[in-house]
Protein backbone atom coordinates (compact mmCIF):
# COMPACT_ATOMS: atom_id res chain seq x y z
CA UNK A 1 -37.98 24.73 53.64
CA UNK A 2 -37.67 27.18 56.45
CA UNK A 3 -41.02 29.14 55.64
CA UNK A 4 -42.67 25.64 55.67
CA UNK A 5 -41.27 24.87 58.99
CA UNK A 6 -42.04 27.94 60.16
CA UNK A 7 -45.80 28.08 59.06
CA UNK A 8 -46.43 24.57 59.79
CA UNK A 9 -45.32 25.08 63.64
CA UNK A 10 -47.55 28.14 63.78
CA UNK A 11 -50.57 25.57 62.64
CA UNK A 12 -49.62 22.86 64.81
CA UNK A 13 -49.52 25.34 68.00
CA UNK A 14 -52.72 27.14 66.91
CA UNK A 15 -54.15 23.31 67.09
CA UNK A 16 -52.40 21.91 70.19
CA UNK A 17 -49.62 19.80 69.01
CA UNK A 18 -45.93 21.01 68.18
CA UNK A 19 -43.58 19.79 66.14
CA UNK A 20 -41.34 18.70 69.48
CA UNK A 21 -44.00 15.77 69.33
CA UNK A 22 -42.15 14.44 65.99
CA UNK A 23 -39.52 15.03 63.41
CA UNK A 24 -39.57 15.42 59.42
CA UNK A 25 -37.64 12.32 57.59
CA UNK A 26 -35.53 13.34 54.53
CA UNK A 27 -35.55 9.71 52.50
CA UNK A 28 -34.69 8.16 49.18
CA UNK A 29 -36.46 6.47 46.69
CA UNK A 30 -35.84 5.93 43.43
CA UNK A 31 -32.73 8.41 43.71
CA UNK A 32 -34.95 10.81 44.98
CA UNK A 33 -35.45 13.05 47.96
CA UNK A 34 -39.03 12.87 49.82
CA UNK A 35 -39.70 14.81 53.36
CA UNK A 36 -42.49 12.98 55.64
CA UNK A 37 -42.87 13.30 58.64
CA UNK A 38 -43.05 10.55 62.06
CA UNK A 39 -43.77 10.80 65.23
CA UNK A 40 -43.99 7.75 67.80
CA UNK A 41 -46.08 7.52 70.51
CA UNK A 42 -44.22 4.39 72.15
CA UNK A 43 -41.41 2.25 71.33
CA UNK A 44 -43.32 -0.06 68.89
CA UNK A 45 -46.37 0.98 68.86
CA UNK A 46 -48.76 -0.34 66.00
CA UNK A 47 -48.12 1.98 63.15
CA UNK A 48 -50.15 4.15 61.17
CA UNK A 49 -49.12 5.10 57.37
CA UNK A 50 -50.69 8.22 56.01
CA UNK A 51 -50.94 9.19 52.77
CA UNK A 52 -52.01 13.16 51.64
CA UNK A 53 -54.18 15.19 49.53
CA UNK A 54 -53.35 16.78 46.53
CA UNK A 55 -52.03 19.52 48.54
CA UNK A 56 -49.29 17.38 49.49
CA UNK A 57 -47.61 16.90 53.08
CA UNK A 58 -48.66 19.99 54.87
CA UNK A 59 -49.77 20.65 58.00
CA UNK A 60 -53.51 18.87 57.72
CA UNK A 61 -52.01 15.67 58.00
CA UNK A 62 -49.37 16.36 60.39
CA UNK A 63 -52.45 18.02 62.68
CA UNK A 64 -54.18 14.21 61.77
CA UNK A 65 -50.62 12.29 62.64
CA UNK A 66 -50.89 14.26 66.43
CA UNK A 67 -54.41 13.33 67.11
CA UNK A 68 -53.13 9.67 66.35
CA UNK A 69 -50.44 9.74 68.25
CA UNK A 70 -52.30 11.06 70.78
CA UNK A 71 -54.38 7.59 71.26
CA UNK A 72 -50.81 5.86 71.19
CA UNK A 73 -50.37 5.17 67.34
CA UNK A 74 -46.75 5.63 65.93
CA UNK A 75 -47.14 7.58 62.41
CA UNK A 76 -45.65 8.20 59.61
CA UNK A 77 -46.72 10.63 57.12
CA UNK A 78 -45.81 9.79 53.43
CA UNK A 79 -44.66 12.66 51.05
CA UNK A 80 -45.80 11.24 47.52
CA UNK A 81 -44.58 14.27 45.64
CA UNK A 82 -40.66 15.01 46.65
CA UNK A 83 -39.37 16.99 49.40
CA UNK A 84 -40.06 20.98 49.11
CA UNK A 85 -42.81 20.14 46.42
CA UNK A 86 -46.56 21.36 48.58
CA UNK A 87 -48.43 23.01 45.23
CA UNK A 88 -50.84 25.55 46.30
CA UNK A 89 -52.23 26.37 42.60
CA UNK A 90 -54.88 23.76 41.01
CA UNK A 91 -53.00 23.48 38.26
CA UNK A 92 -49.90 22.36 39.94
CA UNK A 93 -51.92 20.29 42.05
CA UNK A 94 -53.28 18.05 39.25
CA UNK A 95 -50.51 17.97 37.57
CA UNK A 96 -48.52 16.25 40.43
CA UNK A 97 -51.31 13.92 40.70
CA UNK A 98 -52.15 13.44 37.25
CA UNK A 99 -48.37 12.16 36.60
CA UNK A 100 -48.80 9.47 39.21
CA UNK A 101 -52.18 8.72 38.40
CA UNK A 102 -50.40 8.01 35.44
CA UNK A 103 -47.88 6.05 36.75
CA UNK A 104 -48.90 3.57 39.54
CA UNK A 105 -46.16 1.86 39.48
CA UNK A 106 -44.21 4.52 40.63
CA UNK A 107 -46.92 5.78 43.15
CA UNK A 108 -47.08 1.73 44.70
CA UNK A 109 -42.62 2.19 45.01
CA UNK A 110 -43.44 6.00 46.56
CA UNK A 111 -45.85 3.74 49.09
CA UNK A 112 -43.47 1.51 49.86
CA UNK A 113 -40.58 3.27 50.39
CA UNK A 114 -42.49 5.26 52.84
CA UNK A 115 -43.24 2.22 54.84
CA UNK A 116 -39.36 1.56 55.05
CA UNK A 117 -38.62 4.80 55.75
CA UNK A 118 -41.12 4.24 58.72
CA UNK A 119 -39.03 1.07 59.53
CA UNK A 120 -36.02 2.35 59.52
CA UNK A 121 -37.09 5.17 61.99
CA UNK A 122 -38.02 1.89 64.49
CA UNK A 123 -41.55 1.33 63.51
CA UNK A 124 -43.20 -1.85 63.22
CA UNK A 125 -44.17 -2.08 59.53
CA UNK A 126 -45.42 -5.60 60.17
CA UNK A 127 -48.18 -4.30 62.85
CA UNK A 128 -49.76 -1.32 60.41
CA UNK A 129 -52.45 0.29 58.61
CA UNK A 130 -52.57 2.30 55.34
CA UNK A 131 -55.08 5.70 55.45
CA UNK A 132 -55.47 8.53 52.88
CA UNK A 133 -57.67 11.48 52.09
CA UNK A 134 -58.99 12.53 48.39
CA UNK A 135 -55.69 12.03 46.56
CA UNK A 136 -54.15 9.56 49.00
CA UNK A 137 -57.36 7.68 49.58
CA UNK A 138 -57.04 7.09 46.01
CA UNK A 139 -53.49 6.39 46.59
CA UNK A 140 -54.31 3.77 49.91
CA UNK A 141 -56.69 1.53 47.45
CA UNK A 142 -53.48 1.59 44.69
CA UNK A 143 -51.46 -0.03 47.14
CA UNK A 144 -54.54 -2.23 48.59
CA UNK A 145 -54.61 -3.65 45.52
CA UNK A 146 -50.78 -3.99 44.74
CA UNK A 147 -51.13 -6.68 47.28
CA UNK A 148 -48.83 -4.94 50.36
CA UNK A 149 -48.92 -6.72 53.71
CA UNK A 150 -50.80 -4.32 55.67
CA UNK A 151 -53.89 -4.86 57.96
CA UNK A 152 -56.04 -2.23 56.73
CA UNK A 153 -56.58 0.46 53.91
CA UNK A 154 -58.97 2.98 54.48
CA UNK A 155 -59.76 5.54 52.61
CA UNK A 156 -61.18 9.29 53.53
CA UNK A 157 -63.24 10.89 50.62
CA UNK A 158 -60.52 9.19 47.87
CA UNK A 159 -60.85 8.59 44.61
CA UNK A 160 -62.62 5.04 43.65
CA UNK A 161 -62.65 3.94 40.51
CA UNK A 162 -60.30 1.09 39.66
CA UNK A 163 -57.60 1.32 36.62
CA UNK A 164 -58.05 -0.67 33.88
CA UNK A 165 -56.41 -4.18 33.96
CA UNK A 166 -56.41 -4.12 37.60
CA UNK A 167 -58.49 -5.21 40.53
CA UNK A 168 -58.25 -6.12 44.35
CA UNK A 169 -57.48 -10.20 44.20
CA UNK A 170 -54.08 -10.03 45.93
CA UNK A 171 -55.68 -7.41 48.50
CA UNK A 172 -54.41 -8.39 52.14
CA UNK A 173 -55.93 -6.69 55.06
CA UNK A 174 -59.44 -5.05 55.05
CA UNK A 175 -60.45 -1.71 53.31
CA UNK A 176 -62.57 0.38 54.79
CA UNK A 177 -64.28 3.86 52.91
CA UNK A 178 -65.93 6.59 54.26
CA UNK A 179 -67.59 8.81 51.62
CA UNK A 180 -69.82 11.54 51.41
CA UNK A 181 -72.69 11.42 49.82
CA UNK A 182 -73.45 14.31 48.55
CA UNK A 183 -69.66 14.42 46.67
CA UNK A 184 -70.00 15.43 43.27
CA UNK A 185 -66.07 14.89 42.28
CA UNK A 186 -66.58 10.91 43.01
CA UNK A 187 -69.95 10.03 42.95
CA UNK A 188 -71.83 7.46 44.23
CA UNK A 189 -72.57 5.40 41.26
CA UNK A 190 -68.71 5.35 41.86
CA UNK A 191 -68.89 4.19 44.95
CA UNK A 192 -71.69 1.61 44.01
CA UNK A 193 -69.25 0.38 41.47
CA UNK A 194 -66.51 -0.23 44.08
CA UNK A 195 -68.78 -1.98 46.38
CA UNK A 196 -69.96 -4.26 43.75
CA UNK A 197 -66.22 -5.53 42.86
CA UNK A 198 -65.37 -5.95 46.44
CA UNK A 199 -67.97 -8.23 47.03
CA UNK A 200 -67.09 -9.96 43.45
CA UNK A 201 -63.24 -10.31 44.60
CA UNK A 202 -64.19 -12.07 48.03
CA UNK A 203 -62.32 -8.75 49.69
CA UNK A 204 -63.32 -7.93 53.61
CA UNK A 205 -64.07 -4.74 53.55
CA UNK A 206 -66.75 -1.94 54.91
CA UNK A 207 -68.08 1.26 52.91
CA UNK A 208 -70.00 4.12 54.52
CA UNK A 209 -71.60 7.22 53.21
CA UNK A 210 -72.20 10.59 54.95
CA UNK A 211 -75.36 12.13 54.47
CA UNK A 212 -75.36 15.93 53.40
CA UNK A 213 -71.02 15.95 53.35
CA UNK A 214 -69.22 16.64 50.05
CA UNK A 215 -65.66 16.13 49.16
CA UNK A 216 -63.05 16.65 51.61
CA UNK A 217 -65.84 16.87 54.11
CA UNK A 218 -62.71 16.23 56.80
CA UNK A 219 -60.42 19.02 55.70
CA UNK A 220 -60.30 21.42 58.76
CA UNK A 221 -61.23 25.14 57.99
CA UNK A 222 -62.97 24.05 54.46
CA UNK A 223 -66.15 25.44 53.33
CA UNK A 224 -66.74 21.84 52.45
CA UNK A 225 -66.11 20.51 55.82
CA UNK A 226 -68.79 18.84 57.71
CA UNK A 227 -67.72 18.37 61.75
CA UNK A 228 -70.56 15.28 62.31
CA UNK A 229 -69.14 12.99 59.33
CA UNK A 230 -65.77 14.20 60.21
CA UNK A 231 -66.74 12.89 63.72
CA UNK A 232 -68.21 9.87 62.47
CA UNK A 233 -65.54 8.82 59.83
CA UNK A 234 -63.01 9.59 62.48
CA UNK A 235 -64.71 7.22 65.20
CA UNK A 236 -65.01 4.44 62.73
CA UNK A 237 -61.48 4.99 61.80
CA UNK A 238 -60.34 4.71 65.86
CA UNK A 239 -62.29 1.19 66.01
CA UNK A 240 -60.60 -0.10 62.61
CA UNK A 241 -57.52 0.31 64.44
CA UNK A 242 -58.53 -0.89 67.65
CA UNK A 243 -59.97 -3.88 65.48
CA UNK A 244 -56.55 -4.31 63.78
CA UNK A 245 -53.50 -3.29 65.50
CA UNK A 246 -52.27 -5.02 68.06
């Protein structure tokens, strides 16, 4: 836990933020210990819920949870995997992801007791919005369609296609994707797909594609990453809120 800390405060002062700006959250669920991380721009302040990669909570998202706190967002980053538990090999990686792919049930409870932890830390879960990259995009549209009370799901290059025996008729709030085009990992027959059973369930929601960017065309540092979609996925993401949080 210390050589997390420790790394992730070197990040987070290489980038401009420190972790003086928020704390991490040791919570239950399920009998279990997960580590997120909040930080609160103003007492109540509309909330933002954000879900990781398959890298799990590391400093990316923390980095992300600053910049939002920075336009006056409170945030709370979810850890979907258990406290201590950031795989750095593939193989760990999927496997961590494959078992709640495998398991949505348990990934929607990991979601929601997130948003309580959030809650019990003084934000306003009735006043937020779900967001997650690759993994926890994939994640975000899970609990989209689990029918949680948020305002808005949107989802960063995430994974698209939609479980059998499920779909998005108890979806509350609107969804929102931003996908790159050129993304071999979820293509955009994929993302064709998606759009075609929104507009079937009656669902408010907006999809965009990125010329050029492939997956994980926002992750900082990547070979992958592509600084005008980033900038362009990230404005649209500012307006959703704007649009949605009071």
């Amino acid at each position: 836990m210390y050589r997390f800390l420790l790394s992730l405060s070197l990040l987070l002062a290489t980038a401009g933020f420190s972790l003086a700006a928020g704390k991490m959250v040791t919570y239950q669920v399920d009998g279990r210990s997960y580590e997120g991380y909040y930080v609160a721009a103003a007492e109540k302040a509309p909330l933002v819920i954000l879900i990781h990669d398959w890298d799990g909570l590391t400093g990316y998202e923390i980095k992300r949870a600053g910049m939002l706190a920075e336009l006056g967002y409170t945030v709370f980053a979810a850890d979907l995997f258990g406290a201590g538990i950031r795989p750095t090999e593939v193989t760990d990686k999927r496997q961590h992801t494959g078992e709640l792919y495998q398991d949505r049930e348990k990934m929607r409870r990991l979601m929601n007791g997130a948003l309580a932890a959030a809650k019990a830390q003084g934000a306003d879960a009735g006043n937020a919005v779900a967001a997650g990259y690759c993994f926890g995009g994939a994640a975000v549209l899970e609990w989209a369609r689990s029918g949680v009370d948020l305002k808005g799901f949107v989802s960063f290059h995430g994974g698209l296609k939609t479980p059998e025996g499920q779909n998005y008729s108890q979806a509350k709030g609107e969804i929102l994707v931003l996908h790159g085009s050129a993304d071999t990992a979820i293509t955009l027959d994929e993302f064709v797909a998606l759009a075609k059973e929104l507009e079937a369930a009656g669902v408010a929601y907006e999809m965009i594609t990125y010329g050029g960017a492939h997956h994980a065309f926002t992750v900082f540092g990547e070979k992958r990453y592509q600084e005008a979609a980033d900038g362009k996925s990230w404005r649209r993401f500012r307006q959703l809120l704007e649009e949605k949080l009071k």
